[in-house]
C-alpha atoms as a PDB file:
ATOM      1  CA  UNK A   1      37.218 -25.237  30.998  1.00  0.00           C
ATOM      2  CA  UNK A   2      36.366 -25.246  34.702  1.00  0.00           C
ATOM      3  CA  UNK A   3      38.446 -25.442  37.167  1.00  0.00           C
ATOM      4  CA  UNK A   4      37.510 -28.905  39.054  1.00  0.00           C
ATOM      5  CA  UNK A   5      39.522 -28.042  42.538  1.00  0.00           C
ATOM      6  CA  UNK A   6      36.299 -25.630  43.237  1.00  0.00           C
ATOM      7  CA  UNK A   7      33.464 -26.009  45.599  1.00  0.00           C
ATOM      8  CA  UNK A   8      30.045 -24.798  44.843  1.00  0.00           C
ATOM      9  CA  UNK A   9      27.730 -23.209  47.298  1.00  0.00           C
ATOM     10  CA  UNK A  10      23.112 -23.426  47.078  1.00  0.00           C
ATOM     11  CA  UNK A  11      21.961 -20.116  47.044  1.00  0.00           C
ATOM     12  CA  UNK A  12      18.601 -20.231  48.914  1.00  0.00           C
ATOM     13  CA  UNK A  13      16.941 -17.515  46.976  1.00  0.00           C
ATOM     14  CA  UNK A  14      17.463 -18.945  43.441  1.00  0.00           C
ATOM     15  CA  UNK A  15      16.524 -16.751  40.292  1.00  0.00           C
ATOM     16  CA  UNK A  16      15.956 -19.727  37.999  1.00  0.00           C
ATOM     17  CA  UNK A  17      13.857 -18.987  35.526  1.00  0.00           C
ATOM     18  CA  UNK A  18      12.109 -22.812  35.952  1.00  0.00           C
ATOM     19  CA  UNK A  19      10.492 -23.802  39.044  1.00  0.00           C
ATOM     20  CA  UNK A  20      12.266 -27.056  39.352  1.00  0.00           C
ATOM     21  CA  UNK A  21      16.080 -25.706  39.856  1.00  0.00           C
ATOM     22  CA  UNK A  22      18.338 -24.635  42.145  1.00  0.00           C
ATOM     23  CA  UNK A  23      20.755 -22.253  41.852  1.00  0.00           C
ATOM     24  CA  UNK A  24      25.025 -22.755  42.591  1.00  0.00           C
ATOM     25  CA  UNK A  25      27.697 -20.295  43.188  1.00  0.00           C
ATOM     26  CA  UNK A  26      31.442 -21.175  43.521  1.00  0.00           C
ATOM     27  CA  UNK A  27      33.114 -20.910  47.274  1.00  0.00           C
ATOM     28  CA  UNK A  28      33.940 -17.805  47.895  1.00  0.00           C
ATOM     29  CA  UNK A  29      32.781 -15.762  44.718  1.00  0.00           C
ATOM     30  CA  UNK A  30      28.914 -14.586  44.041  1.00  0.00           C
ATOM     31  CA  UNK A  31      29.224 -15.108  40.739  1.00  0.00           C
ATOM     32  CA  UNK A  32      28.626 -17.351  37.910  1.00  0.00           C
ATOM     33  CA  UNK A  33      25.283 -18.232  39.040  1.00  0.00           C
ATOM     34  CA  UNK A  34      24.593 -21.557  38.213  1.00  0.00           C
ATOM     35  CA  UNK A  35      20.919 -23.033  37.660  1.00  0.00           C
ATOM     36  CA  UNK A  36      20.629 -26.947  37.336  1.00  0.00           C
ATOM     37  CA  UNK A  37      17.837 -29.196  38.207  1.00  0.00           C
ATOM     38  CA  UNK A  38      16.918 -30.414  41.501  1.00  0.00           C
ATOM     39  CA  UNK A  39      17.904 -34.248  40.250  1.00  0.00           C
ATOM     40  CA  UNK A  40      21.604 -33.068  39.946  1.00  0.00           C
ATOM     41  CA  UNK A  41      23.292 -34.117  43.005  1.00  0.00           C
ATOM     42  CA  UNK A  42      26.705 -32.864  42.443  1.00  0.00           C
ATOM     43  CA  UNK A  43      27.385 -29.936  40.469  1.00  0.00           C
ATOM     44  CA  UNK A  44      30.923 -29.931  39.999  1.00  0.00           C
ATOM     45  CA  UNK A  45      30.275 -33.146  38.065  1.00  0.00           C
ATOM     46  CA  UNK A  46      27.802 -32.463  36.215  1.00  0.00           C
ATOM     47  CA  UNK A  47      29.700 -29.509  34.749  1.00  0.00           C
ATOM     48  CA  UNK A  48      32.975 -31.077  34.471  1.00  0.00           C
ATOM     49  CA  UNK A  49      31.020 -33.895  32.091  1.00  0.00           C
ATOM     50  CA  UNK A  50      31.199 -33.291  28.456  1.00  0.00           C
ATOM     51  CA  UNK A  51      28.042 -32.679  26.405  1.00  0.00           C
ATOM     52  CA  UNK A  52      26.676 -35.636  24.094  1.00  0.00           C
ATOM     53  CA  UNK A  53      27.736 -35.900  21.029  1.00  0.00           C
ATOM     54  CA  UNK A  54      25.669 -34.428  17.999  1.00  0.00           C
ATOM     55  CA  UNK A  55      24.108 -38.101  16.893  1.00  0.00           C
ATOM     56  CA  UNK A  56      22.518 -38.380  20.419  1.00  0.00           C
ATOM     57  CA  UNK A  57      20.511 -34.951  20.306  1.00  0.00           C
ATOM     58  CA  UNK A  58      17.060 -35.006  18.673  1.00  0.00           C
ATOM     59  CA  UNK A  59      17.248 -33.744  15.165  1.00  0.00           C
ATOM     60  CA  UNK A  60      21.008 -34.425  15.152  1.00  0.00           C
ATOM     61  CA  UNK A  61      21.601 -30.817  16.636  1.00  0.00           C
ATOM     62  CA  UNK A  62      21.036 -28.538  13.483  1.00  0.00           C
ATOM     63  CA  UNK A  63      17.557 -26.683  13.463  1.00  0.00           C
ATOM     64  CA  UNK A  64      14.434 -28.736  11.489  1.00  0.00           C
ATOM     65  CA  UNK A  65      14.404 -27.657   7.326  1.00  0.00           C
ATOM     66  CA  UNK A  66      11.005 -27.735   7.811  1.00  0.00           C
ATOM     67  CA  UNK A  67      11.242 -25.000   9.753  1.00  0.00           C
ATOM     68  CA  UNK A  68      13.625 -22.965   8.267  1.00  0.00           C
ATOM     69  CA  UNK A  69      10.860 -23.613   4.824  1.00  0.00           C
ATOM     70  CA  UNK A  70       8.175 -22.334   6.467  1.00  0.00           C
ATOM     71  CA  UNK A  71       9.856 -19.236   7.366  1.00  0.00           C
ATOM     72  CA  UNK A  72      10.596 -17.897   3.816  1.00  0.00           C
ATOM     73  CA  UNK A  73       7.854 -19.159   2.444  1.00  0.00           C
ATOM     74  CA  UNK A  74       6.047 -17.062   4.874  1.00  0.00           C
ATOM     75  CA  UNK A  75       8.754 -14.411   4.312  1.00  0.00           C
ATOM     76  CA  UNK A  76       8.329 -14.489   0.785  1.00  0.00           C
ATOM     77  CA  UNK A  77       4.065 -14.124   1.444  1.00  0.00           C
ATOM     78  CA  UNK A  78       4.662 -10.701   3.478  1.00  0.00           C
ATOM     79  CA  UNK A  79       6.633  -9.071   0.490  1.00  0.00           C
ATOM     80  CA  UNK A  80       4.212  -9.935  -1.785  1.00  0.00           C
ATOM     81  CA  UNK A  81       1.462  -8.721   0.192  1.00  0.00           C
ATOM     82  CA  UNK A  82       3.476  -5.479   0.894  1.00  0.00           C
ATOM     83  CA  UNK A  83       4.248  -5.508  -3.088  1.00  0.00           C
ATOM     84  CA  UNK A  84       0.578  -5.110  -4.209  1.00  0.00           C
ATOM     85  CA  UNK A  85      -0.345  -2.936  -1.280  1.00  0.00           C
ATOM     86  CA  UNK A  86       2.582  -0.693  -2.767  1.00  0.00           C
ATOM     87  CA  UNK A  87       1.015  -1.156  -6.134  1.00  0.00           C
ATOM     88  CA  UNK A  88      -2.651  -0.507  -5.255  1.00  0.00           C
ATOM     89  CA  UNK A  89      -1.954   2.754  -2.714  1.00  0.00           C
ATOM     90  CA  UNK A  90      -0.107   3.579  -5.754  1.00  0.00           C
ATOM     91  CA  UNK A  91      -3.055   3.021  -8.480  1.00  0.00           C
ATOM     92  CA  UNK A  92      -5.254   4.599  -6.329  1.00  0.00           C
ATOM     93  CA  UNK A  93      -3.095   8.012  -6.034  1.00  0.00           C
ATOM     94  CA  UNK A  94      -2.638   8.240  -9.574  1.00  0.00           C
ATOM     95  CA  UNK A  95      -6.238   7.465 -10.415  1.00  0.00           C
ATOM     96  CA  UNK A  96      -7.315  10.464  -7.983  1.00  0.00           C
ATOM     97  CA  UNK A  97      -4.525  12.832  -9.436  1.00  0.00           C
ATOM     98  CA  UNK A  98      -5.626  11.661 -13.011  1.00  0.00           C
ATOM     99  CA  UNK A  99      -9.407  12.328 -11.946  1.00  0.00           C
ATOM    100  CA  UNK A 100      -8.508  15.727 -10.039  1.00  0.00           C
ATOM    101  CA  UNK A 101      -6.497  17.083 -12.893  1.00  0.00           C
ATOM    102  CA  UNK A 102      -9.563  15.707 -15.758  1.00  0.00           C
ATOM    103  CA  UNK A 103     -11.690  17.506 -13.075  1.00  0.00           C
ATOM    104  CA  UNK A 104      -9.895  20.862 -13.225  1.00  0.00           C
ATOM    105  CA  UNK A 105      -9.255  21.310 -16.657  1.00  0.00           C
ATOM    106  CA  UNK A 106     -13.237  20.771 -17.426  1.00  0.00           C
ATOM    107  CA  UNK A 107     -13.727  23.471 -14.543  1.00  0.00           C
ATOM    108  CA  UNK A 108     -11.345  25.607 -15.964  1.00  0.00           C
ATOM    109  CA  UNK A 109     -12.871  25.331 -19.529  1.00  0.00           C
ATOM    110  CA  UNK A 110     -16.324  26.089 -18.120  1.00  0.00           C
ATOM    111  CA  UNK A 111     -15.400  29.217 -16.344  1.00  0.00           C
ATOM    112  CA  UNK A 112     -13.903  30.485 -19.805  1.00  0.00           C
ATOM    113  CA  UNK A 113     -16.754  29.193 -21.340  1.00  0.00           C
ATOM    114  CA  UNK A 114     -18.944  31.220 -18.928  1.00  0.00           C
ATOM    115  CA  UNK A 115     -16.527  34.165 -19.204  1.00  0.00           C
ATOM    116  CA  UNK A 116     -16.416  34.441 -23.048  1.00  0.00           C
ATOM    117  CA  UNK A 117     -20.316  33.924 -23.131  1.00  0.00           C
ATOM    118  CA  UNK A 118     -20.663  37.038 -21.267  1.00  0.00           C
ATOM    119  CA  UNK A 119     -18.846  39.663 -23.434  1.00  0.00           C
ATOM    120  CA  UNK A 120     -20.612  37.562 -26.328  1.00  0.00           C
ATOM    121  CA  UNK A 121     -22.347  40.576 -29.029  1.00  0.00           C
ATOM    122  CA  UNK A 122     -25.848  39.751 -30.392  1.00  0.00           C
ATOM    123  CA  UNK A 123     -24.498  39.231 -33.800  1.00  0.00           C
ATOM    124  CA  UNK A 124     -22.296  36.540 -32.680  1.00  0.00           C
ATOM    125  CA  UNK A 125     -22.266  33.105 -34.163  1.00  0.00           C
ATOM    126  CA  UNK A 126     -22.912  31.507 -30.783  1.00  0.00           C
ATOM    127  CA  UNK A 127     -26.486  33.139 -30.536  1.00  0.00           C
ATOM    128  CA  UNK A 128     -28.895  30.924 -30.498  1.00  0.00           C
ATOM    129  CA  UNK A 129     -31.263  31.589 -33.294  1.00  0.00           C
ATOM    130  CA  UNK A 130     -32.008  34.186 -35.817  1.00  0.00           C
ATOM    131  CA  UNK A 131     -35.371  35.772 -34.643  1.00  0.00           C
ATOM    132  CA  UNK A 132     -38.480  34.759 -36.289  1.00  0.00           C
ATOM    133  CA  UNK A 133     -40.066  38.233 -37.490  1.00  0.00           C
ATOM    134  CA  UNK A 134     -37.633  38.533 -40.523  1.00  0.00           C
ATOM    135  CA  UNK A 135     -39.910  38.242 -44.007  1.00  0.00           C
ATOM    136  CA  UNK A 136     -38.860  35.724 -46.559  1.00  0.00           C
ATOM    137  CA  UNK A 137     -35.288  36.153 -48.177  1.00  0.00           C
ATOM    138  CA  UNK A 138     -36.025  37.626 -51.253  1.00  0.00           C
ATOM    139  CA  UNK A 139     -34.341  35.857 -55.037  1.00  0.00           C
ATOM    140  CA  UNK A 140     -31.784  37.529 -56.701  1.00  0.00           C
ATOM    141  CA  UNK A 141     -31.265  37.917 -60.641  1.00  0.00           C
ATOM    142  CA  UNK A 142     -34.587  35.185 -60.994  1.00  0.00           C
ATOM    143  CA  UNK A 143     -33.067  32.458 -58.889  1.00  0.00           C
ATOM    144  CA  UNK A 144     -35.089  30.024 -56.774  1.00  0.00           C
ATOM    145  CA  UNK A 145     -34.418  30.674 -52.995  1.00  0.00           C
ATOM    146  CA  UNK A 146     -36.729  28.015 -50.345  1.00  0.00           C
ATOM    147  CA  UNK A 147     -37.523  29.623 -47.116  1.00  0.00           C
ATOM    148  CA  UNK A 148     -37.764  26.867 -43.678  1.00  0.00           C
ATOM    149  CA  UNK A 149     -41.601  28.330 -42.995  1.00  0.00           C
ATOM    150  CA  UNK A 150     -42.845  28.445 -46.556  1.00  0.00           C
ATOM    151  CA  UNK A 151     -44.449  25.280 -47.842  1.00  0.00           C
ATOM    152  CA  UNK A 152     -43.651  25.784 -51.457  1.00  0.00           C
ATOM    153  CA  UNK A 153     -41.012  27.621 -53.398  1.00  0.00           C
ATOM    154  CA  UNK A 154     -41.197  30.571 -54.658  1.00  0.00           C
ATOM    155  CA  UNK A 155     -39.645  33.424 -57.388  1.00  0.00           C
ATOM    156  CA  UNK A 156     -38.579  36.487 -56.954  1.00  0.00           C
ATOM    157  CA  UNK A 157     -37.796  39.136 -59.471  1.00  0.00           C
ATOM    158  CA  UNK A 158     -35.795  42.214 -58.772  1.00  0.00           C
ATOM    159  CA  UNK A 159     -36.765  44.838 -60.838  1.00  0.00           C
ATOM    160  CA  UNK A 160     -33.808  47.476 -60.962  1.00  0.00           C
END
């Protein structure tokens, strides 16, 4: 409550933050600062009045739903949007560790590849063919034996 046995004093050089006020200090003291409009003739009045009551203010004095609405629904849009940016940074750094790791096991199985292909015997089963200078494999006890270049079969007879 304010004390109503209190003058108050213009200050010349007003702070207001609106154009249109002027600012009051009690007699003798610098401060509270007081800004009120230019239409207010008599401060001590005006302060000493009681605010309206609550059914007189716009919007009955509590702050619009509408509002309030908007700002969760718009609330509610950010953490989604921060949910599947989670989710795709995340996709995307397992699908490049997946992809690295495929990557470096084939690279790892082609240098042993390349490795074991060099100590590699010509006898080996990995040569690539047998060479083609060999004569026809011959029959043994009377059996029939095809050979891939000959065009018809043919017998062989082993003579001990």
């Amino acid at each position: 409550m304010i004390p109503t046995n209190i003058s108050w004093l213009s200050i010349d050089e007003c702070l207001c933050p609106e154009m249109d006020n002027i600012c009051y200090h009690p007699s003798g003291y610098r401060k509270p600062v007081v800004c009120a409009h230019k239409m207010v003739r008599n401060i001590s009045q005006h302060l000493s009045t009681p605010p309206p009551p609550v059914d007189q203010i716009p919007n009955g004095g509590a702050v619009c739903f509408d509002s309030i609405l908007l700002l969760v629904v718009v609330l509610q849009i950010c953490i989604l949007l921060l949910m599947l940016l989670f989710c795709f940074c995340s996709l995307r750094l397992a699908t490049r560790c997946h992809t690295y790791s495929v990557n470096a096991r084939r690279s790892i199985a082609r240098r042993t590849q390349r490795a074991a292909a060099a100590t590699l015997t010509a006898f080996n089963s990995r040569t690539s063919a047998p060479p083609s200078n060999v004569a026809e494999p011959l029959a043994i006890r009377g059996r029939r034996v095809a050979h891939e270049t000959a065009t018809t079969t043919t017998t062989h007879r082993v003579s001990a």
